[in-house]
Protein backbone atom coordinates (compact mmCIF):
# COMPACT_ATOMS: atom_id res chain seq x y z
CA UNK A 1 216.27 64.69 -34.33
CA UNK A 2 214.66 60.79 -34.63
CA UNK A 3 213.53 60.26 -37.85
CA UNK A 4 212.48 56.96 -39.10
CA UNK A 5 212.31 57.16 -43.17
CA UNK A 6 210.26 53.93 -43.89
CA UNK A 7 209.68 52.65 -47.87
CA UNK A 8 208.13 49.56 -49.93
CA UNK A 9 204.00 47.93 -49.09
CA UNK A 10 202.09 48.51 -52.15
CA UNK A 11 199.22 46.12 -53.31
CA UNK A 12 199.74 42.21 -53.57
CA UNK A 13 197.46 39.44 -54.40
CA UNK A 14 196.73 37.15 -51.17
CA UNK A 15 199.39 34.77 -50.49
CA UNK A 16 201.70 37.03 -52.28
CA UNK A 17 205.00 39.18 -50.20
CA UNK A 18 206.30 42.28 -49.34
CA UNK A 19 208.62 43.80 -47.78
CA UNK A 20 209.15 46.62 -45.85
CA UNK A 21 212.32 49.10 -45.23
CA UNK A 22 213.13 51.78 -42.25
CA UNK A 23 216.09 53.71 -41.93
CA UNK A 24 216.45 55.38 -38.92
CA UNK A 25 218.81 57.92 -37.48
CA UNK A 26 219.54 60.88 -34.96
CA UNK A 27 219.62 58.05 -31.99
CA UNK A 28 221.61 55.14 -31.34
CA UNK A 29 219.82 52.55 -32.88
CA UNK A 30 221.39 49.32 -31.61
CA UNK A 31 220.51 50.69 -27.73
CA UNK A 32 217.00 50.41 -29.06
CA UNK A 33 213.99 47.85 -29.53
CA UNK A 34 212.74 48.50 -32.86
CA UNK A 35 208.76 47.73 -33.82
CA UNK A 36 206.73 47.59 -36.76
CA UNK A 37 203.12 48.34 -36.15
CA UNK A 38 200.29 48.34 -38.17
CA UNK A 39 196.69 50.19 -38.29
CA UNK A 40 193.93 48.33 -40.47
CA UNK A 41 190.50 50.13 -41.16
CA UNK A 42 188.62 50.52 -38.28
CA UNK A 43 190.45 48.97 -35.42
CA UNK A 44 193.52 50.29 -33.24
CA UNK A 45 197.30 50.27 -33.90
CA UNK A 46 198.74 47.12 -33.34
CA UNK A 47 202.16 45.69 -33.06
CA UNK A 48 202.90 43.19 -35.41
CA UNK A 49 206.36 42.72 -34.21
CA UNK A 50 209.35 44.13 -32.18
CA UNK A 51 212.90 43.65 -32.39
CA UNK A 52 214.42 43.65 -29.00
CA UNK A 53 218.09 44.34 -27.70
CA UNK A 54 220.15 40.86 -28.71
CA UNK A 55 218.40 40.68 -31.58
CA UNK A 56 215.50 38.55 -30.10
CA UNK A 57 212.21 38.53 -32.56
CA UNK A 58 208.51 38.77 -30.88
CA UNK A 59 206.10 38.72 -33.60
CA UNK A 60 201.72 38.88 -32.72
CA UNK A 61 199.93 35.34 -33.15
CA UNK A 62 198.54 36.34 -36.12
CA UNK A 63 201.96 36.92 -38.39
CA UNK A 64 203.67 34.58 -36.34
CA UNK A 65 205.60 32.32 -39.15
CA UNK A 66 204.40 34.35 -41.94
CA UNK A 67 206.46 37.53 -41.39
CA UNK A 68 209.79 37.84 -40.49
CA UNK A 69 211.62 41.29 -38.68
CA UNK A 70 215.41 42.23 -38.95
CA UNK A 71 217.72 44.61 -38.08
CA UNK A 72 221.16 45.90 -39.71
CA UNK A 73 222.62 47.67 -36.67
CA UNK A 74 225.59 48.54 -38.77
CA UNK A 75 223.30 50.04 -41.07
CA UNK A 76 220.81 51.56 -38.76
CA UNK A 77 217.75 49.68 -40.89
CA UNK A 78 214.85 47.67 -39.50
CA UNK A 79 213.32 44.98 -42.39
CA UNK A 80 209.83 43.82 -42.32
CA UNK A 81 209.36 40.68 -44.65
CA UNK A 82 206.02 39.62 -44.93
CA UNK A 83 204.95 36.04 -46.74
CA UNK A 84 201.92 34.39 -47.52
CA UNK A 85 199.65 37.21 -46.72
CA UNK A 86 196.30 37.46 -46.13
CA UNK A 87 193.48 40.58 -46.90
CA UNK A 88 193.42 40.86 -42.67
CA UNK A 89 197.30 42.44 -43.23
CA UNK A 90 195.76 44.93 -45.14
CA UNK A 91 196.77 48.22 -43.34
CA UNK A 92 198.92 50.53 -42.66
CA UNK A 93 202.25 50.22 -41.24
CA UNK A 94 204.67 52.21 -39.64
CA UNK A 95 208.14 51.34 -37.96
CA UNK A 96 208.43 52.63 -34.74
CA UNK A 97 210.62 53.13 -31.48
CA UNK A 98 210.62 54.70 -27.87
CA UNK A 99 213.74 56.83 -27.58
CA UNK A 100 214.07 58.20 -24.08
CA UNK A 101 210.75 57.65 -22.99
CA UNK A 102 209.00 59.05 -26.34
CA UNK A 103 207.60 56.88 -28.95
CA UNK A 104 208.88 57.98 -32.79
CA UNK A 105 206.89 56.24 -35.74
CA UNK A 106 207.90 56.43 -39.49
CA UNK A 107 205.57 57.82 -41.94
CA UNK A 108 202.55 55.01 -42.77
CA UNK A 109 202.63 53.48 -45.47
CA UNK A 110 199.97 50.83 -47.47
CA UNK A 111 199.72 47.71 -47.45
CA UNK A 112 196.94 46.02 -49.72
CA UNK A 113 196.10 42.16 -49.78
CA UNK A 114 193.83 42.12 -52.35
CA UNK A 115 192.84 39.82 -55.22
């Protein structure tokens, strides 16, 4: 079976950082883009940014320079480092992938930018 065991968000102070963890397993993890998405309160589920095959980064405009994605393909792990953030990254996030055709997400976890 997929699984996708995420840990770390928490509360931090604006301009503070975080970071988050996934471990996946039960699929071949380096044959697979690899997301992190988030939810804040009241809007839709948005990708914040994806991991693609070669290791190529894609990140949305508004993280763009502030967070940084990784992958450990040895290690089947997907890292979400996020600087300098701002109360609009308050959400929830979950890692995520689409393994033949169905999408598997991680359990949510919180992420508060708060002072």
């Amino acid at each position: 079976d997929v699984q996708l065991q995420a840990s770390g968000g928490g509360l931090v102070q604006p301009g503070g950082s975080l970071r988050r963890s996934c471990a996946a397993s039960g699929f071949t993890f380096s044959s697979y883009a690899m997301s992190w998405v988030r939810q804040a309160p009241g809007k839709q589920r948005e990708m914040v940014a994806i991991s693609t095959l070669g290791d190529f980064a894609n990140y949305a405009a508004s993280v763009k320079g502030r967070f940084t994605i990784s992958r450990d393909n040895d290690k089947n792990t997907l890292d979400l480092q996020m600087n300098d953030l701002k109360s609009e990254d308050t959400g929830i996030y979950y890692c995520m992938s689409t393994v033949e055709g169905t999408p598997y997400f991680g359990q949510g976890t919180q992420v508060t930018v708060s002072s």
